[in-house]
C-alpha atoms as a PDB file:
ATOM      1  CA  UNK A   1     158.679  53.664  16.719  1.00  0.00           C
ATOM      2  CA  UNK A   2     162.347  55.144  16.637  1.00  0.00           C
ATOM      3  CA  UNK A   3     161.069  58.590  18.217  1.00  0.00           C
ATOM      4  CA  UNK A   4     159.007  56.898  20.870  1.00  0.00           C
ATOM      5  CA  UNK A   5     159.681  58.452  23.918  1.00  0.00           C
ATOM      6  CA  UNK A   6     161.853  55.880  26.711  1.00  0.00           C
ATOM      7  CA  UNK A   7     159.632  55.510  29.847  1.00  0.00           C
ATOM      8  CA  UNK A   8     161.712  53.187  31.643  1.00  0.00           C
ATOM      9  CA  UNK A   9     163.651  55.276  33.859  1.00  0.00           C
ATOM     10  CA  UNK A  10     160.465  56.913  35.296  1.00  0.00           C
ATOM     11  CA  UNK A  11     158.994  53.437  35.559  1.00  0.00           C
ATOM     12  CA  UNK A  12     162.162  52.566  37.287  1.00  0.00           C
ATOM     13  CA  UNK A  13     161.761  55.035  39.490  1.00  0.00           C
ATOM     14  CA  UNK A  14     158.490  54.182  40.255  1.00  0.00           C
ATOM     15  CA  UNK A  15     158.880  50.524  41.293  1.00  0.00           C
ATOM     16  CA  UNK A  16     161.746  51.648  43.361  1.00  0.00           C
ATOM     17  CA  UNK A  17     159.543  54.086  45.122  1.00  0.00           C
ATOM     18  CA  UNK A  18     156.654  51.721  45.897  1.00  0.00           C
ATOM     19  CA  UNK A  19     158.798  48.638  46.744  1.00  0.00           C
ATOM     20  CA  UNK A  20     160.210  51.141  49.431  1.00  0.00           C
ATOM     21  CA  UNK A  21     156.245  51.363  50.643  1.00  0.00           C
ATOM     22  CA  UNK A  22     155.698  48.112  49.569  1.00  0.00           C
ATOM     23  CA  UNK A  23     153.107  48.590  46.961  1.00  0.00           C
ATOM     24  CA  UNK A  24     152.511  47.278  43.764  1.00  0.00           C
ATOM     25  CA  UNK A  25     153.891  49.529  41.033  1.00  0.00           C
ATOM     26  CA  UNK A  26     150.967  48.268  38.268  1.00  0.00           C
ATOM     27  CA  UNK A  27     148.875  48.758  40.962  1.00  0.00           C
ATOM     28  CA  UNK A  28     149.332  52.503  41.209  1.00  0.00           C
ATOM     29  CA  UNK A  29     149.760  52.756  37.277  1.00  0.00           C
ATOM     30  CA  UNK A  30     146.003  51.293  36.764  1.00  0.00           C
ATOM     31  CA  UNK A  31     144.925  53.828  39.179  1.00  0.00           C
ATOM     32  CA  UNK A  32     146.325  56.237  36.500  1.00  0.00           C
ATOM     33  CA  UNK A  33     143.195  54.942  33.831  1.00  0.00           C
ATOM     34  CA  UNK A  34     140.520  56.197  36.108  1.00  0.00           C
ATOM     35  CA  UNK A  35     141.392  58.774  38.187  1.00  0.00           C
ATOM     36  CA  UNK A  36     140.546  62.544  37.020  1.00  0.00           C
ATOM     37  CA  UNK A  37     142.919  65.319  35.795  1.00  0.00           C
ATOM     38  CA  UNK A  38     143.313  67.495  38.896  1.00  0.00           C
ATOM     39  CA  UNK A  39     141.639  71.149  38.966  1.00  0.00           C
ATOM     40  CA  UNK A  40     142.540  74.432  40.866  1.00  0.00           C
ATOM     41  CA  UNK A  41     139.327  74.398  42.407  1.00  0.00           C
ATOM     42  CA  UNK A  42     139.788  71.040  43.365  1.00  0.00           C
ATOM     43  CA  UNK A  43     142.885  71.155  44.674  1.00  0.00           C
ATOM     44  CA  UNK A  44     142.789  74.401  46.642  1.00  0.00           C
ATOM     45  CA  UNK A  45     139.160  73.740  47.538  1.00  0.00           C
ATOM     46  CA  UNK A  46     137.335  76.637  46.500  1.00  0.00           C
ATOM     47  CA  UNK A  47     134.178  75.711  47.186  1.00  0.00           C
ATOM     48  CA  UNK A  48     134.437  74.784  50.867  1.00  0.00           C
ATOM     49  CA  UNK A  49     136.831  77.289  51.539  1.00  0.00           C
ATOM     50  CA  UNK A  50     134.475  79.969  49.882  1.00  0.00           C
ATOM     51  CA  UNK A  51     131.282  78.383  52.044  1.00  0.00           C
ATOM     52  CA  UNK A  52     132.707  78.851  55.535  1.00  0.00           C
ATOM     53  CA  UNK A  53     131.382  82.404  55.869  1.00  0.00           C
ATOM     54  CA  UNK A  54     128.936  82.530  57.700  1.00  0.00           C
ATOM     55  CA  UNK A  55     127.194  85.672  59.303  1.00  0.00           C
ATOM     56  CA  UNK A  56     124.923  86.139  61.828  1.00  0.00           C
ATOM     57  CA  UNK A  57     123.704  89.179  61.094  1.00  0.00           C
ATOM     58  CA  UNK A  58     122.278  90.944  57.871  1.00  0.00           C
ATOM     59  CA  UNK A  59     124.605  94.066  58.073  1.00  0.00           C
ATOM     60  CA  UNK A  60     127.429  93.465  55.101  1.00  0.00           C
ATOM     61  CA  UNK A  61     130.606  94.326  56.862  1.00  0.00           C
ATOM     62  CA  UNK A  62     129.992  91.488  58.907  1.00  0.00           C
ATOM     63  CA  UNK A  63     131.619  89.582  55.946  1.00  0.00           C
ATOM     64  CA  UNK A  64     134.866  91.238  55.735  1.00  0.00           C
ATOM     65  CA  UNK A  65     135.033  90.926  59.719  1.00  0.00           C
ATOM     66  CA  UNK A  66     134.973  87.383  59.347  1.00  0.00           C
ATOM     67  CA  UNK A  67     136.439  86.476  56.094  1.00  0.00           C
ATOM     68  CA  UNK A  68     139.631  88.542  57.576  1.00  0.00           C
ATOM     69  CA  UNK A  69     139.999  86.570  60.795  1.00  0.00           C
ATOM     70  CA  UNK A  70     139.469  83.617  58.689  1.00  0.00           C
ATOM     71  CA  UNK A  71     142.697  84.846  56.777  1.00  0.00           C
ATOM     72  CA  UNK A  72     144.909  85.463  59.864  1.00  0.00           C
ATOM     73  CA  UNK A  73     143.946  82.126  61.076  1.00  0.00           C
ATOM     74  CA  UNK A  74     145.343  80.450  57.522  1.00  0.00           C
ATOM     75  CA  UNK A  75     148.275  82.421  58.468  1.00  0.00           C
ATOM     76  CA  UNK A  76     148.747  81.271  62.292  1.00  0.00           C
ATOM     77  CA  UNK A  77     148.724  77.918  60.377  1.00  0.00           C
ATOM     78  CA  UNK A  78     151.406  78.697  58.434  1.00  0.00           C
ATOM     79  CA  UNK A  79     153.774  79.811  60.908  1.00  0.00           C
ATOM     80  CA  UNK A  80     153.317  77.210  62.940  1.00  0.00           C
ATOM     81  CA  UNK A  81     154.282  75.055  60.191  1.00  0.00           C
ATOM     82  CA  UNK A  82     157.519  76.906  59.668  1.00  0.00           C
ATOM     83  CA  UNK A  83     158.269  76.516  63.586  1.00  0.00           C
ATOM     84  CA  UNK A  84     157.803  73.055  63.407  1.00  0.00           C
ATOM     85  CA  UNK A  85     160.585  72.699  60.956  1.00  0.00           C
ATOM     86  CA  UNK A  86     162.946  74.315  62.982  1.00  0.00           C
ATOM     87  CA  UNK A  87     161.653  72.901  65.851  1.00  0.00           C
ATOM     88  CA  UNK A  88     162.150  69.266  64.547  1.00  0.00           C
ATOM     89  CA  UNK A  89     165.631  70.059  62.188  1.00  0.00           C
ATOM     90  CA  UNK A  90     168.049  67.759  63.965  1.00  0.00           C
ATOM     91  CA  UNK A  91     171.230  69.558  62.299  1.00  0.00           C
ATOM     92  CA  UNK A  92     170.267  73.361  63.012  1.00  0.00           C
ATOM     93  CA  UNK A  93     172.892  76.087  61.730  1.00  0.00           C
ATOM     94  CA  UNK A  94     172.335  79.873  61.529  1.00  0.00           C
ATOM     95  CA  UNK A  95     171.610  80.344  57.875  1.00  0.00           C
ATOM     96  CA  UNK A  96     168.466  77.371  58.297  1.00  0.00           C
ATOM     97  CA  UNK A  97     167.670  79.402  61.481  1.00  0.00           C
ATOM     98  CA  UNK A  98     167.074  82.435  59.861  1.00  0.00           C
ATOM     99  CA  UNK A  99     165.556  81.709  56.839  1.00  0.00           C
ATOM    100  CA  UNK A 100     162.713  80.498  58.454  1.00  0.00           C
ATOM    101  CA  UNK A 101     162.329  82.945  61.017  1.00  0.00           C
ATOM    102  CA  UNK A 102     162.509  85.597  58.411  1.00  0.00           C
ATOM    103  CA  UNK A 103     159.576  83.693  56.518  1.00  0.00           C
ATOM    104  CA  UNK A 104     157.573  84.004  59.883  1.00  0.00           C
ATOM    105  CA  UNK A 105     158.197  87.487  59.773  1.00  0.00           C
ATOM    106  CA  UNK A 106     156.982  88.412  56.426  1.00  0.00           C
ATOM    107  CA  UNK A 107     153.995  86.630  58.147  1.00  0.00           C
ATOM    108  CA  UNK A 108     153.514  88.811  60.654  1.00  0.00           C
ATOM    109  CA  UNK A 109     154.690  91.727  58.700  1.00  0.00           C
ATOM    110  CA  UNK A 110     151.479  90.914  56.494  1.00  0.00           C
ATOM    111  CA  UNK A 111     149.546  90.704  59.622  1.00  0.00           C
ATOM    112  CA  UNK A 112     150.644  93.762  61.146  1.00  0.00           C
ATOM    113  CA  UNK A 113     149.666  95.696  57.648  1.00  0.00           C
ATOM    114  CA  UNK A 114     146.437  94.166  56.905  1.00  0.00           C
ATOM    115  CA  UNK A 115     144.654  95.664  59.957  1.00  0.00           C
ATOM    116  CA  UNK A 116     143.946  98.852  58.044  1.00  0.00           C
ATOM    117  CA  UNK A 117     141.575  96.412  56.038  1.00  0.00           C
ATOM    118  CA  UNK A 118     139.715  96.034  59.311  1.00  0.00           C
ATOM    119  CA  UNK A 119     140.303 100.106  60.933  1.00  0.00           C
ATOM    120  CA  UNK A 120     139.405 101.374  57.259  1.00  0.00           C
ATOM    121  CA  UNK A 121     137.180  98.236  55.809  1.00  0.00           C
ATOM    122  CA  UNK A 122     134.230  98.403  58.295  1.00  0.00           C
ATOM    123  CA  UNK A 123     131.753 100.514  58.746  1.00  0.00           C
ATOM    124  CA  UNK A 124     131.992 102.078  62.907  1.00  0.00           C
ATOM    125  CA  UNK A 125     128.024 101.523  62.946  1.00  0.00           C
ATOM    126  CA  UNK A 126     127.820  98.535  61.073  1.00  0.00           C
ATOM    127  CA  UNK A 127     130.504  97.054  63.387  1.00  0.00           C
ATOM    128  CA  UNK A 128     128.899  98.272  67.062  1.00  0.00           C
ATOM    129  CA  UNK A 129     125.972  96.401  65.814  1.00  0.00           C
ATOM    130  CA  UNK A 130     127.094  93.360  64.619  1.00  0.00           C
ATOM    131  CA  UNK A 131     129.528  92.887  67.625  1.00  0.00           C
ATOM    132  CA  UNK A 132     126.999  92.359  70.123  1.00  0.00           C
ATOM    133  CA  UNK A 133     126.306  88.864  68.546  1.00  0.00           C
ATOM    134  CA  UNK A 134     129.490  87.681  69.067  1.00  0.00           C
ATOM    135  CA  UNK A 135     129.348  88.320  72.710  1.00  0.00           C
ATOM    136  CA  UNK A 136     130.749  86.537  74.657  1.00  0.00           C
ATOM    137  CA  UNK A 137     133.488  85.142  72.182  1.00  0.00           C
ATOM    138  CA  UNK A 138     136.545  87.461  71.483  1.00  0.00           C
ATOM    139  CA  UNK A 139     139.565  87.267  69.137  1.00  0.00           C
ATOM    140  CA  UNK A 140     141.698  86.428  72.501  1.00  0.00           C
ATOM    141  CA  UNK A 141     140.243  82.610  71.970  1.00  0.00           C
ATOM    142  CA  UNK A 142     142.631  81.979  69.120  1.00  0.00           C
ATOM    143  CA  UNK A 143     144.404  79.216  69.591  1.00  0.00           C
ATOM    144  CA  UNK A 144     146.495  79.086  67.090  1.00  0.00           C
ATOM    145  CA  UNK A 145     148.350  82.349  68.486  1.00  0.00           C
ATOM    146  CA  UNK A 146     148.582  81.059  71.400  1.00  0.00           C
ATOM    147  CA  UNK A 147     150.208  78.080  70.107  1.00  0.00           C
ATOM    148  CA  UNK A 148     152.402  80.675  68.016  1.00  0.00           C
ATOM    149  CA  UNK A 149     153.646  81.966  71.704  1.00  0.00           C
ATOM    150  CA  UNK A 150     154.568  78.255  73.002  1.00  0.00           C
ATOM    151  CA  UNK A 151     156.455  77.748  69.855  1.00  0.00           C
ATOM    152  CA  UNK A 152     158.120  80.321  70.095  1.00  0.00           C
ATOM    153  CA  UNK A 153     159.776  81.067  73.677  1.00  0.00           C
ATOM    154  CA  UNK A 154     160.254  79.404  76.850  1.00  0.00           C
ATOM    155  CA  UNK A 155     156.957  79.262  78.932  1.00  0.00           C
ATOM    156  CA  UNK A 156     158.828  81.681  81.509  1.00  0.00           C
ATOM    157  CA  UNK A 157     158.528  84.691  78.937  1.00  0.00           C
ATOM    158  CA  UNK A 158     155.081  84.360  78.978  1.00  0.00           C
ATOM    159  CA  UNK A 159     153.853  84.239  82.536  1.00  0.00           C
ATOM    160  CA  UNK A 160     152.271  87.026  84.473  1.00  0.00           C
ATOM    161  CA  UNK A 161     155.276  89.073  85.894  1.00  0.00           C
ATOM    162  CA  UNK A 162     153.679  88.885  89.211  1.00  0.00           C
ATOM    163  CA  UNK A 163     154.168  85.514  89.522  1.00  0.00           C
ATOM    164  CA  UNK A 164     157.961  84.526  87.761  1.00  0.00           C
ATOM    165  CA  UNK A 165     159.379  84.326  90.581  1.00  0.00           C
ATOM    166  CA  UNK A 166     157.446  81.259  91.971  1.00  0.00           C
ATOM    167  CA  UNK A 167     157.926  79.446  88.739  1.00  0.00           C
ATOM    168  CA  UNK A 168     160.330  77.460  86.958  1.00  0.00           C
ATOM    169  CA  UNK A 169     161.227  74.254  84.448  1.00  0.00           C
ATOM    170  CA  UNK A 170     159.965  72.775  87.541  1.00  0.00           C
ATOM    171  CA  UNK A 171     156.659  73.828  87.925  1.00  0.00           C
ATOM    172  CA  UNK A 172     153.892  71.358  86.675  1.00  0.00           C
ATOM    173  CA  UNK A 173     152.065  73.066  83.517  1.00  0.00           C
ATOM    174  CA  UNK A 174     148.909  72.737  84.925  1.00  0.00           C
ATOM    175  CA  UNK A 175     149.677  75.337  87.492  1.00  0.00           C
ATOM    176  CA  UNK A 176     152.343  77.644  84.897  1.00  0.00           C
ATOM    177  CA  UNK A 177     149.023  77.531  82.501  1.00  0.00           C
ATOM    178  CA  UNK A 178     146.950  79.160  85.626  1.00  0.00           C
ATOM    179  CA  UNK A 179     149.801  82.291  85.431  1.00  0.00           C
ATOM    180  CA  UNK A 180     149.988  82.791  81.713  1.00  0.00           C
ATOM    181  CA  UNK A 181     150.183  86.046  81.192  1.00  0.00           C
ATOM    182  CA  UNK A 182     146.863  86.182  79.548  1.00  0.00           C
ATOM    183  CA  UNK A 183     144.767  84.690  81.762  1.00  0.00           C
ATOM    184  CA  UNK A 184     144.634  88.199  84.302  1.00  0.00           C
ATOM    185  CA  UNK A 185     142.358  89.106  81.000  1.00  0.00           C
ATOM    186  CA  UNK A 186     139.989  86.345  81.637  1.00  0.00           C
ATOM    187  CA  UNK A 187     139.925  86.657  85.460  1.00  0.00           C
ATOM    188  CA  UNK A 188     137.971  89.457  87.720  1.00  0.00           C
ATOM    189  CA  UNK A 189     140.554  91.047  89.519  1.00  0.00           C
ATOM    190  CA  UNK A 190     138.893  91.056  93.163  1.00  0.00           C
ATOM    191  CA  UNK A 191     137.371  87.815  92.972  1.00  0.00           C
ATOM    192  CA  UNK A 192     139.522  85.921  90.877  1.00  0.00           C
ATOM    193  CA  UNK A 193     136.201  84.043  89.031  1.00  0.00           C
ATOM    194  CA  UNK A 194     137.039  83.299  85.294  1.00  0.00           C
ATOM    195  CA  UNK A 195     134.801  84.791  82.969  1.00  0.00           C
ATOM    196  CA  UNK A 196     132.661  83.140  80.414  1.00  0.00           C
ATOM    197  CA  UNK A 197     135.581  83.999  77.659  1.00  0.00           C
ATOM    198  CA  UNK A 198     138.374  82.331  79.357  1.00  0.00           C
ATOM    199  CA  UNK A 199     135.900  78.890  81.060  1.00  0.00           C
ATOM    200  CA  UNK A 200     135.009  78.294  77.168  1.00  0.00           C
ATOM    201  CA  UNK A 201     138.439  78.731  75.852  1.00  0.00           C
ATOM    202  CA  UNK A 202     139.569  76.427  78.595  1.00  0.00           C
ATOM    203  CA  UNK A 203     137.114  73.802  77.716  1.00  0.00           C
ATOM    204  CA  UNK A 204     137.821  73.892  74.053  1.00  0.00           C
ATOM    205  CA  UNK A 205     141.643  73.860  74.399  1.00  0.00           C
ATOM    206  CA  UNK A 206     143.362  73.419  77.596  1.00  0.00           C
ATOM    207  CA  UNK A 207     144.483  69.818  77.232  1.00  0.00           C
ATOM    208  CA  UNK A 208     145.338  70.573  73.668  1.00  0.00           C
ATOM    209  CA  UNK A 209     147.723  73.283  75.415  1.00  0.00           C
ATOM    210  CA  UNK A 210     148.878  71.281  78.253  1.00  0.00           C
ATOM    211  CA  UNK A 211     150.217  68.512  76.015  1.00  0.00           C
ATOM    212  CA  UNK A 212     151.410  71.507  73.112  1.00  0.00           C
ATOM    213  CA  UNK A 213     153.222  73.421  76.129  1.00  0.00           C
ATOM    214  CA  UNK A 214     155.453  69.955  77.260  1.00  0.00           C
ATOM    215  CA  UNK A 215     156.438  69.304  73.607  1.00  0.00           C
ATOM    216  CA  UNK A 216     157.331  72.849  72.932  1.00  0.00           C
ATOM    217  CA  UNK A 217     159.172  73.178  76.136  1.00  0.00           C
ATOM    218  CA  UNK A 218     162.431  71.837  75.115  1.00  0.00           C
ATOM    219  CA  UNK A 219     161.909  72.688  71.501  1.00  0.00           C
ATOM    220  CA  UNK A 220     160.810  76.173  71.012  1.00  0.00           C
ATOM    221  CA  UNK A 221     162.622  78.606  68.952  1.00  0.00           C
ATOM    222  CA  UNK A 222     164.633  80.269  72.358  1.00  0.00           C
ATOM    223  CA  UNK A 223     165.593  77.203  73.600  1.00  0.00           C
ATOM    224  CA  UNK A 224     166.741  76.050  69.869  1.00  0.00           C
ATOM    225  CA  UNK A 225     168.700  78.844  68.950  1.00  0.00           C
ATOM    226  CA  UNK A 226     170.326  78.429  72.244  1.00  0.00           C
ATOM    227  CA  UNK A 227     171.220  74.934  71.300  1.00  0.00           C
ATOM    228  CA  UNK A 228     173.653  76.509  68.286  1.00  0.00           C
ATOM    229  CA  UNK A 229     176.853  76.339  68.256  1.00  0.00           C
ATOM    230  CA  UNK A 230     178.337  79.234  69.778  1.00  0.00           C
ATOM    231  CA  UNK A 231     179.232  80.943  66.657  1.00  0.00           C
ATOM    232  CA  UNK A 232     176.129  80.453  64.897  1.00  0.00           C
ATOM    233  CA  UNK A 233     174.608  82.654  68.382  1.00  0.00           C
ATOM    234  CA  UNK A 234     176.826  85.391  67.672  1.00  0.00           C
ATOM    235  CA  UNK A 235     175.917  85.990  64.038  1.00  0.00           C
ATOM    236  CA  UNK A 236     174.677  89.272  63.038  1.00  0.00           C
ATOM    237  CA  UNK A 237     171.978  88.221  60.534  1.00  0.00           C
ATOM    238  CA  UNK A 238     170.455  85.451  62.856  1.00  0.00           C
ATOM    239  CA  UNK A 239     170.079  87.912  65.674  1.00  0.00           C
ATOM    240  CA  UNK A 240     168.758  90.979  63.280  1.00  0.00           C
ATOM    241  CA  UNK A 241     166.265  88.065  62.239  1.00  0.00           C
ATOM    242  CA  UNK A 242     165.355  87.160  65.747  1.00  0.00           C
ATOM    243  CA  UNK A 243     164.824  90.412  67.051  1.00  0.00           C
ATOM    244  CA  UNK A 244     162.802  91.568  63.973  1.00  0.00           C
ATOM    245  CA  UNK A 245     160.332  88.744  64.434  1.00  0.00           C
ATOM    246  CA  UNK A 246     160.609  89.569  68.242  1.00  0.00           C
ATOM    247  CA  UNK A 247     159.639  93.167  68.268  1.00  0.00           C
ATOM    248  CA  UNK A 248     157.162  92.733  65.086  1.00  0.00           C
ATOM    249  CA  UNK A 249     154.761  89.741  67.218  1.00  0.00           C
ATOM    250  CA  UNK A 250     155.082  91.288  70.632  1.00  0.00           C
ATOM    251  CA  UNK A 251     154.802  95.314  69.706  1.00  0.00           C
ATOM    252  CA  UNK A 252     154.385  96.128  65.896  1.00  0.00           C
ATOM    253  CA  UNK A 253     151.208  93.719  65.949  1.00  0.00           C
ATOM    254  CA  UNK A 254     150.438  94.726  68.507  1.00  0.00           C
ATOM    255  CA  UNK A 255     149.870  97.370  68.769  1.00  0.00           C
ATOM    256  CA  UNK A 256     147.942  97.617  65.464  1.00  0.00           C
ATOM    257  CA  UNK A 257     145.611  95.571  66.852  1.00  0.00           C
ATOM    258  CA  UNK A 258     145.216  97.747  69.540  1.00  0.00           C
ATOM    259  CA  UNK A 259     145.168 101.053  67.856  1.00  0.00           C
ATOM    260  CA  UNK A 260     142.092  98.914  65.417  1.00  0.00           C
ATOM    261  CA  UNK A 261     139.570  98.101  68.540  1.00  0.00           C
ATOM    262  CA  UNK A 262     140.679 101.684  70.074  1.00  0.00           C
ATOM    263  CA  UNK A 263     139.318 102.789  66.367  1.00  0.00           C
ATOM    264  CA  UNK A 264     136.183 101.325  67.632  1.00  0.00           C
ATOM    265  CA  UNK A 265     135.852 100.537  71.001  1.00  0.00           C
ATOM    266  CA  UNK A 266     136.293 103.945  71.731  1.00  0.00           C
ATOM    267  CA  UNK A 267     134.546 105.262  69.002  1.00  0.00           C
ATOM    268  CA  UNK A 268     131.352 106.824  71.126  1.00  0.00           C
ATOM    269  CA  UNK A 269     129.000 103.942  69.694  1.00  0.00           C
ATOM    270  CA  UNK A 270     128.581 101.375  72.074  1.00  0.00           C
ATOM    271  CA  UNK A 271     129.846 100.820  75.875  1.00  0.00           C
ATOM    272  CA  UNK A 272     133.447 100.795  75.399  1.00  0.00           C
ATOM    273  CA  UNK A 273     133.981  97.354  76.085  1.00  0.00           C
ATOM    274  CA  UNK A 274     135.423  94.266  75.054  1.00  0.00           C
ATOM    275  CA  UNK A 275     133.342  91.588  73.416  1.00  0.00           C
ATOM    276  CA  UNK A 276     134.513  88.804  76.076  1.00  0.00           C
ATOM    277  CA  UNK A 277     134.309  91.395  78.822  1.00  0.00           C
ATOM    278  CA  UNK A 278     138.364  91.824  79.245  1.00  0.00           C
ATOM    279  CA  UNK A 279     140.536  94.795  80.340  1.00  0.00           C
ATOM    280  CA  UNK A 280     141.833  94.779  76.897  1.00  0.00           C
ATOM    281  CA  UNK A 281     143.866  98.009  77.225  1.00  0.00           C
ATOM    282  CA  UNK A 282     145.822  96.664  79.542  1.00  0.00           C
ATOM    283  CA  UNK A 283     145.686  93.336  78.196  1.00  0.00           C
ATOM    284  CA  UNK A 284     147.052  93.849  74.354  1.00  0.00           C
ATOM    285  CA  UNK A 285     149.477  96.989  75.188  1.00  0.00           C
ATOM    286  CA  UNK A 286     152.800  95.906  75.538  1.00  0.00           C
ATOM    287  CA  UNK A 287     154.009  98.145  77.749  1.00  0.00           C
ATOM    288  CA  UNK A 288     151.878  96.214  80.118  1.00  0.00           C
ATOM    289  CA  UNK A 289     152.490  92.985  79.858  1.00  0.00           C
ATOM    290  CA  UNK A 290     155.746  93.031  78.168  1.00  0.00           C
ATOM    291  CA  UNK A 291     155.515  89.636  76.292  1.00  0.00           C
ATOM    292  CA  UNK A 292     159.171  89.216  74.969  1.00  0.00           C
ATOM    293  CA  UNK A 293     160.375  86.252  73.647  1.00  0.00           C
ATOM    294  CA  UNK A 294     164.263  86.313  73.030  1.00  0.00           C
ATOM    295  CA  UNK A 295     165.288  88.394  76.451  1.00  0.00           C
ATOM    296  CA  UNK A 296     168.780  88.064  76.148  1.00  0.00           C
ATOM    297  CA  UNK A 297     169.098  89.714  72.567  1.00  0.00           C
ATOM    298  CA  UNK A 298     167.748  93.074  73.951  1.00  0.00           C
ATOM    299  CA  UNK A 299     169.944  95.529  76.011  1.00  0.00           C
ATOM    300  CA  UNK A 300     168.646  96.882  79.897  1.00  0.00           C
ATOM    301  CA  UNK A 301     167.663  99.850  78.681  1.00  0.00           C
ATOM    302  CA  UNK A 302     165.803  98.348  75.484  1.00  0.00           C
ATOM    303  CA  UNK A 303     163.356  95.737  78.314  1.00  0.00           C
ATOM    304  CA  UNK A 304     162.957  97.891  80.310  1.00  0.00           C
ATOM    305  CA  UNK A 305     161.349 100.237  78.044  1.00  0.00           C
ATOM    306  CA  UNK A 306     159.709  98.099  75.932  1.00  0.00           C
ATOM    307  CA  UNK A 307     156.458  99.608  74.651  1.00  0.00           C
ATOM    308  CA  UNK A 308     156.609 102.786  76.821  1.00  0.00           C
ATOM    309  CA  UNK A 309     157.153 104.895  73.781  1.00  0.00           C
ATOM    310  CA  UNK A 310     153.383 103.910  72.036  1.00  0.00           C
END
């Protein structure tokens, strides 16, 4: 037929994409008889997506609790993903740079707005109930986020500020990973004995860590964007980028985070404590630990007042 549409290109195309793998073009085309049209549900897999909330407790704002950390953890994925691509670009310039480190930020920006769903979403009650069940696990066991933190700095910027001194590219990572900044959380401060929290996070992830923390550690986002070219350091919308996503992860989140469990931690119901038992005042405010991952883009006066002002 004179109006039949000409196919050969695409089969072209084809054969020279399979002989690449080497496959068998027909192969893949007889495939094409059986297999199924492809569905949303399918494809974005409703179902099991949908069936991974589970509660442990009858009282119904137990669902939003966990159907919104389920979120954030989708989103922890995501960033990562856009690390790794800047982490792995072998020709990085500014404008790649910043694009994705302004895509991490509408991450976080999302993050740092969607905790009214959990300040204004739960019931106080409901939530002092329900919480005791989840003792003695705690949001701090994300590891994802912490992930998020090797990816994005050197491990320096994120050990206890008692102990910098001691350390350096030097150190082995078993022993930097014993001064993480976050670890004082896990850790009675007389005795030194790990709590419950931090031995099962430990368990569950430290040699994932160990091994993510010696990849990361000469391919982070610091150490890459001091790798640019020096012109491509001194640009204005690569360092507005940088300190945006700086200031949004280490305070703006922060601190909503914090100001949500102050909501109800301290809301008279309950014992005013954490779920995993840490000194989580002192532990998410950043005035106290002072987790900053691009140093050298801030001024003196802008460290050394970091989070004082919250």
């Amino acid at each position: 037929m004179p109006d039949q549409q000409n196919f050969d290109d695409i089969i072209n195309a084809l054969q020279e994409k399979y002989q690449k793998i080497d496959q068998q073009t027909d192969d893949h085309l007889y495939g094409l008889l059986y297999s199924k049209p492809i569905t949303y549900w399918d494809y974005i897999q409703t179902d099991a997506l949908l069936n991974l909330q589970i509660q442990r407790t009858t009282l119904p704002d137990e669902m939003v609790f966990i159907a919104y950390h389920q979120i954030n953890e989708l989103i922890f994925k995501m960033i990562l993903w856009e690390i790794s691509q800047v982490a792995e670009k072998t020709e990085l310039d500014a404008t790649f740079f910043e694009g994705k480190i302004m895509r991490i930020s509408r991450y976080f920006d999302m993050l740092t707005t969607s905790f009214n769903i959990m300040r204004e979403g739960m019931d106080v009650e409901q939530y002092m109930k329900f919480r005791y069940t989840l003792t003695p696990a705690s949001g701090f066991q994300s590891a994802q986020y912490r992930l998020i933190e090797f990816a994005s700095t050197e491990l320096i910027n994120l050990i206890d500020y008692r102990f910098r001194s001691n350390i350096d590219r030097n150190t082995p990572f078993t022993h930097a990973f014993e001064h993480l900044y976050w670890q004082a959380a896990g850790k009675n401060h007389k005795t030194g004995k790990k709590s419950t929290l931090l031995v099962n996070f430990e368990n569950r992830y430290k040699d994932e860590f160990l091994s993510f923390m010696e990849t990361y550690n000469t391919k982070n986002l610091w150490t890459r964007f001091k790798e640019l070219p020096f012109d491509d350091q001194k640009d204005e919308d690569l360092i507005k980028a940088m300190r945006h996503y700086d200031y949004t992860v280490n305070v703006t989140w922060v601190m909503a985070h914090y100001n949500t469990a102050k909501h109800y931690i301290e809301s008279g119901i309950g014992d005013g404590e954490a779920t995993g038992g840490s000194d989580w005042k002192k532990y998410m405010h950043p005035k106290y630990q002072r987790r900053i991952f691009f140093p050298d883009l801030w001024t003196e006066d802008e460290l050394k007042n970091w989070g004082n002002n919250l």
